[in-house]
N, C-alpha and C. Protein backbone atom coordinates (compact mmCIF):
# COMPACT_ATOMS: atom_id res chain seq x y z
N UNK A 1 -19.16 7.14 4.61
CA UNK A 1 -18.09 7.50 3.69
C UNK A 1 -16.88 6.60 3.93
N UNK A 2 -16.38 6.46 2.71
CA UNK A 2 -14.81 5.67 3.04
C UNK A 2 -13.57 6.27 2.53
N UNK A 3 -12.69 6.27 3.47
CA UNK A 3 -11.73 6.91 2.70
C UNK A 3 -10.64 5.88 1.87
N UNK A 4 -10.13 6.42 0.55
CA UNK A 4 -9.50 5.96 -0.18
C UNK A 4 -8.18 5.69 -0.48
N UNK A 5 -7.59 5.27 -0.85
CA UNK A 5 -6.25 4.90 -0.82
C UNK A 5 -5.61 4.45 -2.31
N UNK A 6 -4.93 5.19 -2.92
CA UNK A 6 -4.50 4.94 -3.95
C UNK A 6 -3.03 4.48 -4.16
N UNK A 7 -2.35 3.63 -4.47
CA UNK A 7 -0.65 3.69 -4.10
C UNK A 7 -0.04 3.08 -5.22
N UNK A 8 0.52 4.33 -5.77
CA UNK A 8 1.25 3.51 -7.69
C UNK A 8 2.74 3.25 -7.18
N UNK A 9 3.64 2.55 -7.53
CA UNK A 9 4.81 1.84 -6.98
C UNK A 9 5.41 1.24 -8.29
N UNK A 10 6.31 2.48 -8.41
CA UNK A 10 7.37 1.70 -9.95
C UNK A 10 8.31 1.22 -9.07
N UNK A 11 8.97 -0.27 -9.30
CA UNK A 11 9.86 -1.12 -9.60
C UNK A 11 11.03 -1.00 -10.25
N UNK A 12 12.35 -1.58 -9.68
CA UNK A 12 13.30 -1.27 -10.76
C UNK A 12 13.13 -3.42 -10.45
N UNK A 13 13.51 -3.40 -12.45
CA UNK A 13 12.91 -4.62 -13.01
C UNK A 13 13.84 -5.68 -12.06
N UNK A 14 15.13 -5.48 -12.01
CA UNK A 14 16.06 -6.70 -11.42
C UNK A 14 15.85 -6.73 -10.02
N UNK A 15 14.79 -6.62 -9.12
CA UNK A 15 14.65 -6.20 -7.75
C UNK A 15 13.13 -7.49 -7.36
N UNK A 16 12.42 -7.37 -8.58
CA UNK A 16 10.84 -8.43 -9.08
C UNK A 16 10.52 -9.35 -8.12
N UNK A 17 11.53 -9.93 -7.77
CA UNK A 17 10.99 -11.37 -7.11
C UNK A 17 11.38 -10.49 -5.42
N UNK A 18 12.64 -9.75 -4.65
CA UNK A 18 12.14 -9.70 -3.74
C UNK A 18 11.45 -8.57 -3.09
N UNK A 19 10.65 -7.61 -4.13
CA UNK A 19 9.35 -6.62 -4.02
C UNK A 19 7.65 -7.62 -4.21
N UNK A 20 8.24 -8.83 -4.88
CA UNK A 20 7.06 -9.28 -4.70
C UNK A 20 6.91 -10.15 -3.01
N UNK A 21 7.73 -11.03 -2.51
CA UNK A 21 8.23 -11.13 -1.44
C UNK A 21 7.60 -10.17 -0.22
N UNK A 22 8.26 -9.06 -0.17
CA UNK A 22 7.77 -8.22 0.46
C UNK A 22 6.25 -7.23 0.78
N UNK A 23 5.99 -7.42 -0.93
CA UNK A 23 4.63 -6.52 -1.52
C UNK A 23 3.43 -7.75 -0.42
N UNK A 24 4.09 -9.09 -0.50
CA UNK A 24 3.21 -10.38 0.10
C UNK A 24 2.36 -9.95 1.34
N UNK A 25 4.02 -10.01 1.89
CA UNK A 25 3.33 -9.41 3.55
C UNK A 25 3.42 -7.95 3.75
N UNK A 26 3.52 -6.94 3.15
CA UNK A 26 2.56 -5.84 3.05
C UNK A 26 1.31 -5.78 3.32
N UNK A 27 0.84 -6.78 2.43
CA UNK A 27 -0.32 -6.73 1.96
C UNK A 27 -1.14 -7.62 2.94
N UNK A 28 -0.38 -8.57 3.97
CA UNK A 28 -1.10 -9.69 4.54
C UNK A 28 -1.17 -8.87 6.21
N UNK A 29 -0.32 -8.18 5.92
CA UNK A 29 -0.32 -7.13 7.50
C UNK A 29 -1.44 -6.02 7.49
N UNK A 30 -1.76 -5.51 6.25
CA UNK A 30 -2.60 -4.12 5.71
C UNK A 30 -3.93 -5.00 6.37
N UNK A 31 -4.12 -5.74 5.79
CA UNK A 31 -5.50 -6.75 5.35
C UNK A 31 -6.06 -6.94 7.01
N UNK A 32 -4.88 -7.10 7.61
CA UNK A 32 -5.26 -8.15 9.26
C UNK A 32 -5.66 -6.43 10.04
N UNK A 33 -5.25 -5.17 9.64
CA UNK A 33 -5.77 -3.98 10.60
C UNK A 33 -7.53 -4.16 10.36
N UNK A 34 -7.47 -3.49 11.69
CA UNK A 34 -9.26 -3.77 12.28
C UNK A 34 -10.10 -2.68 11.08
N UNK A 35 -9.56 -1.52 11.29
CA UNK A 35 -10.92 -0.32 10.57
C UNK A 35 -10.23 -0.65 8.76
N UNK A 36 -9.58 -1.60 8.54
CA UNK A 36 -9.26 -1.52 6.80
C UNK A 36 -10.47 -2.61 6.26
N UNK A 37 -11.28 -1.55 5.24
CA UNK A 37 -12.08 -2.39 4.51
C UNK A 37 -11.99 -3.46 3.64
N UNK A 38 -10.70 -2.87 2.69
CA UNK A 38 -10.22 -4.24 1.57
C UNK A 38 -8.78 -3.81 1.03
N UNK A 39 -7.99 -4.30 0.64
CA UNK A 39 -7.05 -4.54 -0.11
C UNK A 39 -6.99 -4.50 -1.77
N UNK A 40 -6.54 -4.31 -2.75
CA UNK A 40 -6.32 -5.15 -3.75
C UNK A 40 -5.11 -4.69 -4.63
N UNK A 41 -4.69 -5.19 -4.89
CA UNK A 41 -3.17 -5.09 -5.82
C UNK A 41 -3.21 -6.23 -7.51
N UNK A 42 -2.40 -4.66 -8.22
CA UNK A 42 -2.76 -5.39 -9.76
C UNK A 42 -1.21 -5.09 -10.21
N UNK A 43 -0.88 -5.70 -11.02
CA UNK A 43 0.13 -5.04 -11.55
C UNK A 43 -0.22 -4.53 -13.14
N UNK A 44 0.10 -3.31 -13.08
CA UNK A 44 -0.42 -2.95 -14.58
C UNK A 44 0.68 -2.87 -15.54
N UNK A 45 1.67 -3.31 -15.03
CA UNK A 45 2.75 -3.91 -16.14
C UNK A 45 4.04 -4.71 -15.04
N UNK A 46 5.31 -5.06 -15.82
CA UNK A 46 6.24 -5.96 -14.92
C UNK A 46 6.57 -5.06 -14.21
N UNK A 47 6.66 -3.66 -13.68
CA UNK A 47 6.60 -2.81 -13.17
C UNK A 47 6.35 -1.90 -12.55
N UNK A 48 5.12 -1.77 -12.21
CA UNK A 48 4.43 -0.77 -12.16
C UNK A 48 3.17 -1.50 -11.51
N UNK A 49 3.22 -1.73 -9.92
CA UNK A 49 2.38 -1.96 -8.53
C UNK A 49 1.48 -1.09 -8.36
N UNK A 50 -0.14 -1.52 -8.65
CA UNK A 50 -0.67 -0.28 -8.14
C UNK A 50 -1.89 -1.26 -6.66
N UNK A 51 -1.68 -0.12 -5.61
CA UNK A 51 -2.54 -1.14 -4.39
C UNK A 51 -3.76 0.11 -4.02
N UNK A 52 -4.78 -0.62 -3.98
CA UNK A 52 -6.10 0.47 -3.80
C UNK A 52 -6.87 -0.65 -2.71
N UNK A 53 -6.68 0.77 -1.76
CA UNK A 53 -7.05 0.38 0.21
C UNK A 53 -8.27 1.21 0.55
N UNK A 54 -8.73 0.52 1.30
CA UNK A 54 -10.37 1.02 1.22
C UNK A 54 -10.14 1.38 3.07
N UNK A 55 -10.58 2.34 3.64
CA UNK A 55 -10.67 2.27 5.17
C UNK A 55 -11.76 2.70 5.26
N UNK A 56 -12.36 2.86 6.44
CA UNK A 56 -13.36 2.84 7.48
C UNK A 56 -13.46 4.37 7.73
N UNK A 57 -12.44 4.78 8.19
CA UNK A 57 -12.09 6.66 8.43
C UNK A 57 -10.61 6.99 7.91
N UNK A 58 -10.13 8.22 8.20
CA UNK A 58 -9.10 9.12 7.35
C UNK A 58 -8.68 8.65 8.98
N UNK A 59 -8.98 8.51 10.27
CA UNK A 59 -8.04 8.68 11.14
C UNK A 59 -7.71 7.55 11.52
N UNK A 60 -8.63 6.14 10.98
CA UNK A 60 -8.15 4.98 11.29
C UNK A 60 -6.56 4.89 10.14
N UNK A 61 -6.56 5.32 9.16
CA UNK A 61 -5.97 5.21 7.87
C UNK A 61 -4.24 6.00 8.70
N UNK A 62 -4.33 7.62 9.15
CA UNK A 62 -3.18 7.65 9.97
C UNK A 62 -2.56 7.32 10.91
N UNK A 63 -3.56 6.43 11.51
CA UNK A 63 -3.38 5.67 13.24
C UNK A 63 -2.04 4.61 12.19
N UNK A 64 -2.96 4.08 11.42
CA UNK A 64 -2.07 3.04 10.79
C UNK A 64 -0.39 3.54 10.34
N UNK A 65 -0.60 4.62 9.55
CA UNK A 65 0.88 4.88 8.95
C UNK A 65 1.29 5.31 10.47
N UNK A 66 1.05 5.73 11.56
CA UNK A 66 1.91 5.71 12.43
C UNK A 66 2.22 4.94 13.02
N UNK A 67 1.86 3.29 13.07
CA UNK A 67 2.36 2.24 13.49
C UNK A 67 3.72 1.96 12.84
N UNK A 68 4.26 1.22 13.91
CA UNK A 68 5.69 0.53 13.63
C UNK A 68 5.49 -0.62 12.24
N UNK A 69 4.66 -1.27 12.65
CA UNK A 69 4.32 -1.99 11.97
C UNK A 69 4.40 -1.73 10.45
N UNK A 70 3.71 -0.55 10.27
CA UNK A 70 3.60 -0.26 8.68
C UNK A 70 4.65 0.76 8.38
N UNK A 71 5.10 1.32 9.60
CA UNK A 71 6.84 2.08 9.05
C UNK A 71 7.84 0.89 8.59
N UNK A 72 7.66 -0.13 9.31
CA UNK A 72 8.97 -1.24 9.38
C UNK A 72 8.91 -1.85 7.32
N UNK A 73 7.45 -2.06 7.12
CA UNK A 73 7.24 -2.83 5.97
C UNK A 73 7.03 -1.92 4.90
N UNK A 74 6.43 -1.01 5.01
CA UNK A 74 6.36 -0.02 4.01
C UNK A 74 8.38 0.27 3.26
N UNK A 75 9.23 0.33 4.16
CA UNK A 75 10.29 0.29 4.30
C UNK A 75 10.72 -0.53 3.25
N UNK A 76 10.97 -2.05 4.10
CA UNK A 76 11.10 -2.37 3.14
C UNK A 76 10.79 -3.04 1.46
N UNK A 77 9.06 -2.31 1.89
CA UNK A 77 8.82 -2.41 0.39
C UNK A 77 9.15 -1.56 -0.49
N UNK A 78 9.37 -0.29 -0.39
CA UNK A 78 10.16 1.11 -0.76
C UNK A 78 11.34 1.42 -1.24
N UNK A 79 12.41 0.26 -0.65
CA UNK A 79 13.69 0.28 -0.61
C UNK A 79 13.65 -0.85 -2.23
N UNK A 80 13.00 -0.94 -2.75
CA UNK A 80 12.79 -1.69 -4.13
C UNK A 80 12.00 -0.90 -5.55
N UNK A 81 11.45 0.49 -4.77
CA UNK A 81 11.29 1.21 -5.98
C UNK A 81 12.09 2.18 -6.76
N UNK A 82 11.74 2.37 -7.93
CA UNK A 82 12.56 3.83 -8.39
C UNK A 82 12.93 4.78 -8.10
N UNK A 83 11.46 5.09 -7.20
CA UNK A 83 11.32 6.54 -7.03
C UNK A 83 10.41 6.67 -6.36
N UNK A 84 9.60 7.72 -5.54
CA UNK A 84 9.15 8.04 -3.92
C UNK A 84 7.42 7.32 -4.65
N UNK A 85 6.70 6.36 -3.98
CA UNK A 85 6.23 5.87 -4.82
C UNK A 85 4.58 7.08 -4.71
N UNK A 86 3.47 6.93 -6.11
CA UNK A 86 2.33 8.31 -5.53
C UNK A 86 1.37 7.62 -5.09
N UNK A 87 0.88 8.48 -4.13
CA UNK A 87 -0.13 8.23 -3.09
C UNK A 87 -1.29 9.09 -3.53
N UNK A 88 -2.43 8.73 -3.92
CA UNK A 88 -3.68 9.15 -3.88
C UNK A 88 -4.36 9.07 -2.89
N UNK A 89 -5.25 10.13 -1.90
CA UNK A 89 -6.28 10.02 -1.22
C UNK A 89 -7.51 10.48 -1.51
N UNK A 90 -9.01 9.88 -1.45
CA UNK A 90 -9.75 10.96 -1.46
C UNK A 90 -10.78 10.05 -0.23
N UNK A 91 -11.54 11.01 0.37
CA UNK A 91 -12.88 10.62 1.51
C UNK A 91 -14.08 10.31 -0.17
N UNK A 92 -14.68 9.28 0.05
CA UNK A 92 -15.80 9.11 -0.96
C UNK A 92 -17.31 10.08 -0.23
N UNK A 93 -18.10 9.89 -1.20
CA UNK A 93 -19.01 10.92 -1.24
C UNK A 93 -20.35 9.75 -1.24
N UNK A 94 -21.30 9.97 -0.17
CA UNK A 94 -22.61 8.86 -0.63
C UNK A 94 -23.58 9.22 -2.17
């Protein structure tokens, strides 16, 4: 089973270039943890970040949000959205 990761992230528009900046190495720090399966990030409009994270287990997945590491960057990728951004989880099913 893998657990899932869903993460929608509205943007405020005049902020673009340094959420993308940041969204960079988010995404280049997520990628380098050991139990994370894959990454991928789309934007489904100039606004509106959506990143779908694949892990290994649900406890490799909280080991992670309790790192410094992903408090420090999550931060300041956060500090560039609207609003608290939504988080989907689900464990997949074989």
């Amino acid at each position: 089973m893998i657990y899932l990761v869903i993460k929608n992230l509205k943007i405020k528009e005049d902020v673009k270039a340094n959420f993308d900046t940041n969204f960079e190495v988010f995404l280049k720090n997520l990628k380098k943890q050991p139990l994370n399966l894959s990454a991928d990030a789309i934007w489904k409009d100039p606004t509106n970040a959506v990143l779908v994270e694949r892990w290994s287990t649900k406890k490799a997945y909280d080991d992670y949000l309790a790192s410094e590491e992903f408090k420090t960057n999550w931060s300041k990728l956060t500090s560039d959205c609207i609003n608290k951004p939504l988080v989907l989880k689900q464990t997949t099913t074989n």
